[in-house]
PDB file of N, CA and C in Angstrom:
ATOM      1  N   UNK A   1       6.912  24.326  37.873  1.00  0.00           N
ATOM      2  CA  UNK A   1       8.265  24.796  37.918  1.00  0.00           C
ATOM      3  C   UNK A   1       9.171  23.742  37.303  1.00  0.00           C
ATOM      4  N   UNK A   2      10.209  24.079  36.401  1.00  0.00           N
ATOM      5  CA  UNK A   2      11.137  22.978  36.017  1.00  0.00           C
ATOM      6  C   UNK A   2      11.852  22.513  36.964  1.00  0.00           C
ATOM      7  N   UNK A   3      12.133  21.303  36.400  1.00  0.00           N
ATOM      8  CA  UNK A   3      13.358  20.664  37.511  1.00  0.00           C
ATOM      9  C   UNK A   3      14.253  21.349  37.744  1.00  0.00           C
ATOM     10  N   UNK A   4      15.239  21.653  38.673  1.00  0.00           N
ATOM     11  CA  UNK A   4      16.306  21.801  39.386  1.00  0.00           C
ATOM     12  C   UNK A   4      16.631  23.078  39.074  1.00  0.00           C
ATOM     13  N   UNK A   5      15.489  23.945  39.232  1.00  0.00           N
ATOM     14  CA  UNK A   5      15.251  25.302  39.351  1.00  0.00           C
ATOM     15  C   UNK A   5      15.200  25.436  41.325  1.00  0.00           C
ATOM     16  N   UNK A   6      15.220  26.565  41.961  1.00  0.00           N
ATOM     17  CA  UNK A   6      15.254  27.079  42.975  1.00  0.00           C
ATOM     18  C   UNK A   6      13.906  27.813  42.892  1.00  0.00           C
ATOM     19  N   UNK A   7      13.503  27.392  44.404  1.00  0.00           N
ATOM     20  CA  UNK A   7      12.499  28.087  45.563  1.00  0.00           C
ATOM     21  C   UNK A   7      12.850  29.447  46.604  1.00  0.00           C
ATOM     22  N   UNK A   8      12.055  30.425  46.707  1.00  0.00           N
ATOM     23  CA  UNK A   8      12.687  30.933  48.206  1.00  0.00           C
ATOM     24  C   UNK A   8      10.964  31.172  48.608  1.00  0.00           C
ATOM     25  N   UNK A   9      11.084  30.910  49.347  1.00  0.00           N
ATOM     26  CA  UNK A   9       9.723  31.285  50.549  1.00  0.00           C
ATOM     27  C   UNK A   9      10.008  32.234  51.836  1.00  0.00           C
ATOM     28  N   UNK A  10       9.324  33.236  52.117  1.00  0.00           N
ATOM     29  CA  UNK A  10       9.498  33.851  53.274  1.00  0.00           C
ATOM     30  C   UNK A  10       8.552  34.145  54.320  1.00  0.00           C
ATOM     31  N   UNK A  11       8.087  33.414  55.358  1.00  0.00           N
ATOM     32  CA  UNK A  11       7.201  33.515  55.845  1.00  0.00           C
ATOM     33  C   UNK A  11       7.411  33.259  57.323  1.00  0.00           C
ATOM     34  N   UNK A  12       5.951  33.419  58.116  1.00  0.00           N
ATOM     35  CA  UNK A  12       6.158  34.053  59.333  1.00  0.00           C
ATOM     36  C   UNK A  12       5.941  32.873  60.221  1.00  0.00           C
ATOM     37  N   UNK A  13       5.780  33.207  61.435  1.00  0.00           N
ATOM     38  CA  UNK A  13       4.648  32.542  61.626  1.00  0.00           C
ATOM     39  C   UNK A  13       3.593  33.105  62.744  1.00  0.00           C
ATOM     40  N   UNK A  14       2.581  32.937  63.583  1.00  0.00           N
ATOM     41  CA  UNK A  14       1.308  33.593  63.916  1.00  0.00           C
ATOM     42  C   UNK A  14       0.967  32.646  64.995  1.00  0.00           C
ATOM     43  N   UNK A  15       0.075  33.730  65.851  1.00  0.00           N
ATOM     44  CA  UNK A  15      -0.112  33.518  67.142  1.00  0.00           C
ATOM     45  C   UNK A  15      -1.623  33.216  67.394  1.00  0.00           C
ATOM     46  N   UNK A  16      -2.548  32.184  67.307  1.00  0.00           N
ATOM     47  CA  UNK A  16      -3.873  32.578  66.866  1.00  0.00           C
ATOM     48  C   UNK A  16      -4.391  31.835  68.531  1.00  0.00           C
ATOM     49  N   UNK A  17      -5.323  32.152  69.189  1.00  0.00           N
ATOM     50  CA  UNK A  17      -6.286  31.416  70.461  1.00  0.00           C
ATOM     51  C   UNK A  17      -5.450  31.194  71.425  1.00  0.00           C
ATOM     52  N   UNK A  18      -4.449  31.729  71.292  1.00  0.00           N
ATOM     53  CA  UNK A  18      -3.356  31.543  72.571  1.00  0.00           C
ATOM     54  C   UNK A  18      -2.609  30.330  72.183  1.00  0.00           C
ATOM     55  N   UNK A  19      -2.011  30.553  71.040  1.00  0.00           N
ATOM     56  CA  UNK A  19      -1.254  29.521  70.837  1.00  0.00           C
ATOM     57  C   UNK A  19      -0.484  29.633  69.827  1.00  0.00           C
ATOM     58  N   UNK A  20       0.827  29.777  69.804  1.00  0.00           N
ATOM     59  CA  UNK A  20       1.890  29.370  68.652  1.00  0.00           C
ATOM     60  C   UNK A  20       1.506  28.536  67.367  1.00  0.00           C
ATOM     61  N   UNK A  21       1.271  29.170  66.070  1.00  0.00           N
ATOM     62  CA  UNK A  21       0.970  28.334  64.772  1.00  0.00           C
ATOM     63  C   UNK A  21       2.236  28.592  64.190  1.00  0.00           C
ATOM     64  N   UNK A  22       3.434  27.366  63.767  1.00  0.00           N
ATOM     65  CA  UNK A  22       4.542  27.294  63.296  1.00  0.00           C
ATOM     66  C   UNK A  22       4.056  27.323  61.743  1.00  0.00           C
ATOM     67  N   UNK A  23       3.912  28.687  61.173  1.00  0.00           N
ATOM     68  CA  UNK A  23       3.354  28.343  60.173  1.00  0.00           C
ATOM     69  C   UNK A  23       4.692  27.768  59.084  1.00  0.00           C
ATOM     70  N   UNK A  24       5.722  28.649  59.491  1.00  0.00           N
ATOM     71  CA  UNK A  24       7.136  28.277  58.510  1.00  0.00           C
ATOM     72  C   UNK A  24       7.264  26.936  58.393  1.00  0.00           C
ATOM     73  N   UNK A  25       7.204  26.257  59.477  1.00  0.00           N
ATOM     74  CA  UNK A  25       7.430  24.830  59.402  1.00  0.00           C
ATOM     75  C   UNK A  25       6.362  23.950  58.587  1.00  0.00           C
ATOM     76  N   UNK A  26       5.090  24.529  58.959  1.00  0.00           N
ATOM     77  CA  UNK A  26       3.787  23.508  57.916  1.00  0.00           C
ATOM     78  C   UNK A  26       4.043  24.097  56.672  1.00  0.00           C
ATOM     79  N   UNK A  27       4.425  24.933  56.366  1.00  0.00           N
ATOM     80  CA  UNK A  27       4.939  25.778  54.642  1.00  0.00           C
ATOM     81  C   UNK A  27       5.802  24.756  54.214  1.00  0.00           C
ATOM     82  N   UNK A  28       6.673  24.764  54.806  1.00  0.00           N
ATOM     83  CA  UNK A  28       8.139  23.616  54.758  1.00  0.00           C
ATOM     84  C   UNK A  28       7.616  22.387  54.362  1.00  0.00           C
ATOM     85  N   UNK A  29       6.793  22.052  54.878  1.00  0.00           N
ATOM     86  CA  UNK A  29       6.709  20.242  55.089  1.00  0.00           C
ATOM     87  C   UNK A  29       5.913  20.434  53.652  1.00  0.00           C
ATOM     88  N   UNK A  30       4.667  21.285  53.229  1.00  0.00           N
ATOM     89  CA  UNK A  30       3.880  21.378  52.238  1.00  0.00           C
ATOM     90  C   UNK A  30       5.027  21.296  51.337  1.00  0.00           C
ATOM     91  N   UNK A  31       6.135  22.359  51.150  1.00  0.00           N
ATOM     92  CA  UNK A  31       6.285  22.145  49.794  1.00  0.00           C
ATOM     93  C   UNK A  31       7.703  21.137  49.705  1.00  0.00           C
ATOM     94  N   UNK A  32       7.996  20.440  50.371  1.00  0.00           N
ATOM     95  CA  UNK A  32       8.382  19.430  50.347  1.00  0.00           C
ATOM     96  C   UNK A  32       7.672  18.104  50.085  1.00  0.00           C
ATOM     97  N   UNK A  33       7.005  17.813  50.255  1.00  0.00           N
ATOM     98  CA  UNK A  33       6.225  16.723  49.493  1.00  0.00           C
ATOM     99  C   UNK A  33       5.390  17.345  48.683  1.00  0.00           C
ATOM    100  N   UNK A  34       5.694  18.165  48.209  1.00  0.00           N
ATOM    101  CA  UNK A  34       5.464  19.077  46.373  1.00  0.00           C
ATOM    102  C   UNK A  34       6.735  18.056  45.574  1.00  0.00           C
ATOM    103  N   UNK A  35       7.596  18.010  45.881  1.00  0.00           N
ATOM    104  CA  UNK A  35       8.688  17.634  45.007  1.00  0.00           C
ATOM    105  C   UNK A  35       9.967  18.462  45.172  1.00  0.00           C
ATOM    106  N   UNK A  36      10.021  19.059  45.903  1.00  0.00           N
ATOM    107  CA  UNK A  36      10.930  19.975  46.593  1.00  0.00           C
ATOM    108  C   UNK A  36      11.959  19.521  47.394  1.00  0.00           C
ATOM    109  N   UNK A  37      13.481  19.786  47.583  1.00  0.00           N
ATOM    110  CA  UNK A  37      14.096  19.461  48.368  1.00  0.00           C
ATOM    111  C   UNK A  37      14.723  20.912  49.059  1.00  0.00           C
ATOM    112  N   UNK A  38      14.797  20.889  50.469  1.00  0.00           N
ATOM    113  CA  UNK A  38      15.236  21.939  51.423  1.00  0.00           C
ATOM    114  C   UNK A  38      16.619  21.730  51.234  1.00  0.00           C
ATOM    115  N   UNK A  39      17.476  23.438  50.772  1.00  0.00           N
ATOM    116  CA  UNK A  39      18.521  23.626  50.712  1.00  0.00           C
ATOM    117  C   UNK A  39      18.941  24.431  51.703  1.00  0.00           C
ATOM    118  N   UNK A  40      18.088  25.475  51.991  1.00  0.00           N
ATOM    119  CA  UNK A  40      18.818  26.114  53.066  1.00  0.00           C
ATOM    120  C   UNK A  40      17.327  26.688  54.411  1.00  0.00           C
ATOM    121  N   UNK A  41      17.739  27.250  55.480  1.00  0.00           N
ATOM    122  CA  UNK A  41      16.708  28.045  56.008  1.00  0.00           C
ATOM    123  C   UNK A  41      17.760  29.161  56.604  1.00  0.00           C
ATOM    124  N   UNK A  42      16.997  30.078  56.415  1.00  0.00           N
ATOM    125  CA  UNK A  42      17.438  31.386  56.732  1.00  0.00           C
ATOM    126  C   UNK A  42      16.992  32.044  58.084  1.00  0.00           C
ATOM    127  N   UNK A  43      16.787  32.672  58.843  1.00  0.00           N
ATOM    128  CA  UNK A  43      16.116  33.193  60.440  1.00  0.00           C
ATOM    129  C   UNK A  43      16.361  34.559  59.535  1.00  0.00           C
ATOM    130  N   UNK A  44      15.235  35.582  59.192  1.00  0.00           N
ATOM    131  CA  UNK A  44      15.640  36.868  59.516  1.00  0.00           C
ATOM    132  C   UNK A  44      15.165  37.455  60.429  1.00  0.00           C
ATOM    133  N   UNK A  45      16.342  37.974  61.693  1.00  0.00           N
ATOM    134  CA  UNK A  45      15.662  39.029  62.695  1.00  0.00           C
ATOM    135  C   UNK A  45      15.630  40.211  62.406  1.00  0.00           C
ATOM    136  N   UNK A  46      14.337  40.715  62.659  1.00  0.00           N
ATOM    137  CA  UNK A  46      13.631  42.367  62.240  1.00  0.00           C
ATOM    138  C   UNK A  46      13.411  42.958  63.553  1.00  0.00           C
ATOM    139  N   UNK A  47      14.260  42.666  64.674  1.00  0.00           N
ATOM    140  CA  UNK A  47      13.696  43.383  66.164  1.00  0.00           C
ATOM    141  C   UNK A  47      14.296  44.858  65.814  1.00  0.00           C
ATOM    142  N   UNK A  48      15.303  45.583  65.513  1.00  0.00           N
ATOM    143  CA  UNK A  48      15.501  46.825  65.123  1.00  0.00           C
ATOM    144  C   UNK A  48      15.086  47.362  63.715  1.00  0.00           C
ATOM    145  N   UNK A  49      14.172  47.142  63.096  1.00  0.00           N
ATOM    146  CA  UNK A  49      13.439  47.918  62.032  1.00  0.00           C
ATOM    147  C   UNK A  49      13.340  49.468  62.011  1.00  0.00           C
ATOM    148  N   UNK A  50      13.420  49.926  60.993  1.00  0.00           N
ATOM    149  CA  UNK A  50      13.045  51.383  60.998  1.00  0.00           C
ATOM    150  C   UNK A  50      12.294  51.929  61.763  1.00  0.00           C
ATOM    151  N   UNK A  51      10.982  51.116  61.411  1.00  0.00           N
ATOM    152  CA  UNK A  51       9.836  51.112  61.798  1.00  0.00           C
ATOM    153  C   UNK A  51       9.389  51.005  63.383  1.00  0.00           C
ATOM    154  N   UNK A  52       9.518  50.396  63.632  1.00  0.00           N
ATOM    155  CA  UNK A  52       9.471  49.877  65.106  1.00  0.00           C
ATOM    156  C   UNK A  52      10.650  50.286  66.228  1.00  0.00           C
ATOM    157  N   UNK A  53      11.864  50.909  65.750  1.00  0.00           N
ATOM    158  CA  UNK A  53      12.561  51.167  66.457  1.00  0.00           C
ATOM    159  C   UNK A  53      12.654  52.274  68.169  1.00  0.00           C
ATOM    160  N   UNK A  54      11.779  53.235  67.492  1.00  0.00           N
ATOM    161  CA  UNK A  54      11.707  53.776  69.103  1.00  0.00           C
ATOM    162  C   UNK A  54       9.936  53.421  69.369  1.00  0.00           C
ATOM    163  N   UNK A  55       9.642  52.791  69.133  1.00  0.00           N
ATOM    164  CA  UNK A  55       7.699  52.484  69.848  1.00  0.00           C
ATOM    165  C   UNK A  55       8.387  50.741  70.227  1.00  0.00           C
ATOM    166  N   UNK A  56       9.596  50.427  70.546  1.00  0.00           N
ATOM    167  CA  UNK A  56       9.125  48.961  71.190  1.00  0.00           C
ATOM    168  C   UNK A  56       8.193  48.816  71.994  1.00  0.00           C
ATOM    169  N   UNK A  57       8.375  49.857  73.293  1.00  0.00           N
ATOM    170  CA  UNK A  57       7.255  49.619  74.530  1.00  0.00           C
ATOM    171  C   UNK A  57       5.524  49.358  74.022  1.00  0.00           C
ATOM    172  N   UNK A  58       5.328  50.557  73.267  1.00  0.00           N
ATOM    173  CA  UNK A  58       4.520  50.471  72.224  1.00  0.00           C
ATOM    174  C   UNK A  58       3.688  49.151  71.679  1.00  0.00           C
ATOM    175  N   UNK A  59       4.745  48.648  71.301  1.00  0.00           N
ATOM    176  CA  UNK A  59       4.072  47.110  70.393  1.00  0.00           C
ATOM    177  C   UNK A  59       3.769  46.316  71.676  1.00  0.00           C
ATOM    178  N   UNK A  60       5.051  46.391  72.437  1.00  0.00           N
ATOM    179  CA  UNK A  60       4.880  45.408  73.635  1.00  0.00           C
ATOM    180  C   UNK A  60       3.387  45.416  74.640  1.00  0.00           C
ATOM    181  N   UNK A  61       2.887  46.904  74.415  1.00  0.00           N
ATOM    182  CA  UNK A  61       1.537  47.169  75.058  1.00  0.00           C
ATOM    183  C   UNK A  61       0.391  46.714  74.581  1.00  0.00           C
ATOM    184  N   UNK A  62       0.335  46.756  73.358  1.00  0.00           N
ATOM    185  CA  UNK A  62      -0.469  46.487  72.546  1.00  0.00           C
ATOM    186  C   UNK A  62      -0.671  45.287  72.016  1.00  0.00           C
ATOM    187  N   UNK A  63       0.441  44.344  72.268  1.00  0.00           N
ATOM    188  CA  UNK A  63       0.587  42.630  72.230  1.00  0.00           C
ATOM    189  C   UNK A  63      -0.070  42.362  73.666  1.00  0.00           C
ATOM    190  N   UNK A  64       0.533  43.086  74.897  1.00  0.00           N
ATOM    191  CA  UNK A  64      -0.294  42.672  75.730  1.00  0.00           C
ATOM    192  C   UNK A  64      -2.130  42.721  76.008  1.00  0.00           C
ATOM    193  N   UNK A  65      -2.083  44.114  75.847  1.00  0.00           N
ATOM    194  CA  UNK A  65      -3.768  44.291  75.731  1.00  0.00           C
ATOM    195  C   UNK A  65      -4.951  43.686  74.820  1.00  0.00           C
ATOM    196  N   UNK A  66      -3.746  43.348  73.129  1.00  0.00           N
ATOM    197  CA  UNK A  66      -4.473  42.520  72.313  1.00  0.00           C
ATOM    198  C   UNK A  66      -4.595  41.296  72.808  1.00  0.00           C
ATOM    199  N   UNK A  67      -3.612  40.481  73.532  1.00  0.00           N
ATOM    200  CA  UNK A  67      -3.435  39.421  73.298  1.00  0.00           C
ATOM    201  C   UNK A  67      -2.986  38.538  72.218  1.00  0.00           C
ATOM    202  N   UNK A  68      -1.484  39.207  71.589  1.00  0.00           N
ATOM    203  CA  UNK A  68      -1.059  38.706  70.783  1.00  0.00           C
ATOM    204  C   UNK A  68       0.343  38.514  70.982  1.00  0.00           C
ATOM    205  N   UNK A  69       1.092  38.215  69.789  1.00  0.00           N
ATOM    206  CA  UNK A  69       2.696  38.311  70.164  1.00  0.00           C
ATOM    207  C   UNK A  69       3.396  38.671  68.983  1.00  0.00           C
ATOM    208  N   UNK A  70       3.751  39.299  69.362  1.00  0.00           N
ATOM    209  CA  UNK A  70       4.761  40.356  68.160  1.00  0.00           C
ATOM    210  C   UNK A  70       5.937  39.277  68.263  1.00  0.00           C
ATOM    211  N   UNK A  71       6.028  38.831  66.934  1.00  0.00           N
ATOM    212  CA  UNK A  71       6.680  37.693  66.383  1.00  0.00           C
ATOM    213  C   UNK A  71       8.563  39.039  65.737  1.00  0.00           C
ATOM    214  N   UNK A  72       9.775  38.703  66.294  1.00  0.00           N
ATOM    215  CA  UNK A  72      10.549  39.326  65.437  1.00  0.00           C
ATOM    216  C   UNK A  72      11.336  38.642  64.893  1.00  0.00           C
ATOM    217  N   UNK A  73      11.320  37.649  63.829  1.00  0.00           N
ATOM    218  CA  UNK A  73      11.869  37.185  62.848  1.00  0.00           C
ATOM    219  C   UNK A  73      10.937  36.557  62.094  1.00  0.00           C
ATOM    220  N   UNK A  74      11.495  35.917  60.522  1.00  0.00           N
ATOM    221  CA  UNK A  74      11.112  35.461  59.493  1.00  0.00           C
ATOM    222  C   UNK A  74      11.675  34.237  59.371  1.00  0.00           C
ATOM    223  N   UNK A  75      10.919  33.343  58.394  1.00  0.00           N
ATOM    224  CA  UNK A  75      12.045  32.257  57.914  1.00  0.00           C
ATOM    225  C   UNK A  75      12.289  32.496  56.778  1.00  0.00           C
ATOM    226  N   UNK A  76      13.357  32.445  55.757  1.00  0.00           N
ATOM    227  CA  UNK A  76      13.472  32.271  54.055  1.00  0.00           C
ATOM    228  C   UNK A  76      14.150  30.872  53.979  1.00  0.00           C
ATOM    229  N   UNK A  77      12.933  30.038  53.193  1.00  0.00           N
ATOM    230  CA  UNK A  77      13.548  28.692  53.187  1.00  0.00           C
ATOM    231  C   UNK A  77      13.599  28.882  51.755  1.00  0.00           C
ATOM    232  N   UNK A  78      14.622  27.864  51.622  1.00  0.00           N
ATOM    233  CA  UNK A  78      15.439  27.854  50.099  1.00  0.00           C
ATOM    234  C   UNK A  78      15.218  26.683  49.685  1.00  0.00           C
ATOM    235  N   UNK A  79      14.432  26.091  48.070  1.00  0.00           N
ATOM    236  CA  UNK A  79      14.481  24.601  48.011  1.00  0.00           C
ATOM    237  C   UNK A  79      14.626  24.299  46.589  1.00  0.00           C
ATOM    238  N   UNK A  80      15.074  23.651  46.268  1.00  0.00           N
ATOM    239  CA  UNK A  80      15.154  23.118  44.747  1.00  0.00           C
ATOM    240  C   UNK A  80      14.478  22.184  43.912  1.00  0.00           C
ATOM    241  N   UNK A  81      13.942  22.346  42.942  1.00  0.00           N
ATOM    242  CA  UNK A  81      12.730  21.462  42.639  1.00  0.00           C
ATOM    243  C   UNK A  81      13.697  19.996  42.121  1.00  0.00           C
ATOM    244  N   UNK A  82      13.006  18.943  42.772  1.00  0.00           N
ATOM    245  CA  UNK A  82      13.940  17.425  42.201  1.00  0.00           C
ATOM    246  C   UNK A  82      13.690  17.409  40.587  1.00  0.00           C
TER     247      UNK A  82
END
């Protein structure tokens, strides 16, 4: 990527063995010591989606029985190449 061009990344992060994996944040740190500098971070919350809007109970059952966790937001980190 040329210099002092712009990044956006959007990513999640995941629930794996009973345990919180911050994946946004290890994304972050990776492409920052790429040569990258962090300009912005964004939170998008998706708890009212199209999609998901009348089955909340739904997911919530199915996080429980899986054993998972229905994650409702994103990060969009913003970075600029040095």
């Amino acid at each position: 990527m040329e210099r002092r061009r712009y990044l956006a990344l959007v990513i999640g992060d995941k629930y794996a063995r009973s345990e919180w994996v911050p994946l946004g944040f290890l994304a972050m740190q990776m492409v920052q010591e790429r040569g990258f500098t962090l300009k912005s971070i964004v939170v998008k919350n998706f708890e009212a989606t199209a999609g998901k809007r009348s089955q909340q109970e739904l997911w919530r059952y199915r996080a429980l029985v899986g054993g998972f966790y229905v994650f409702k937001h994103e990060y969009i980190f913003v970075f600029r190449k040095r």
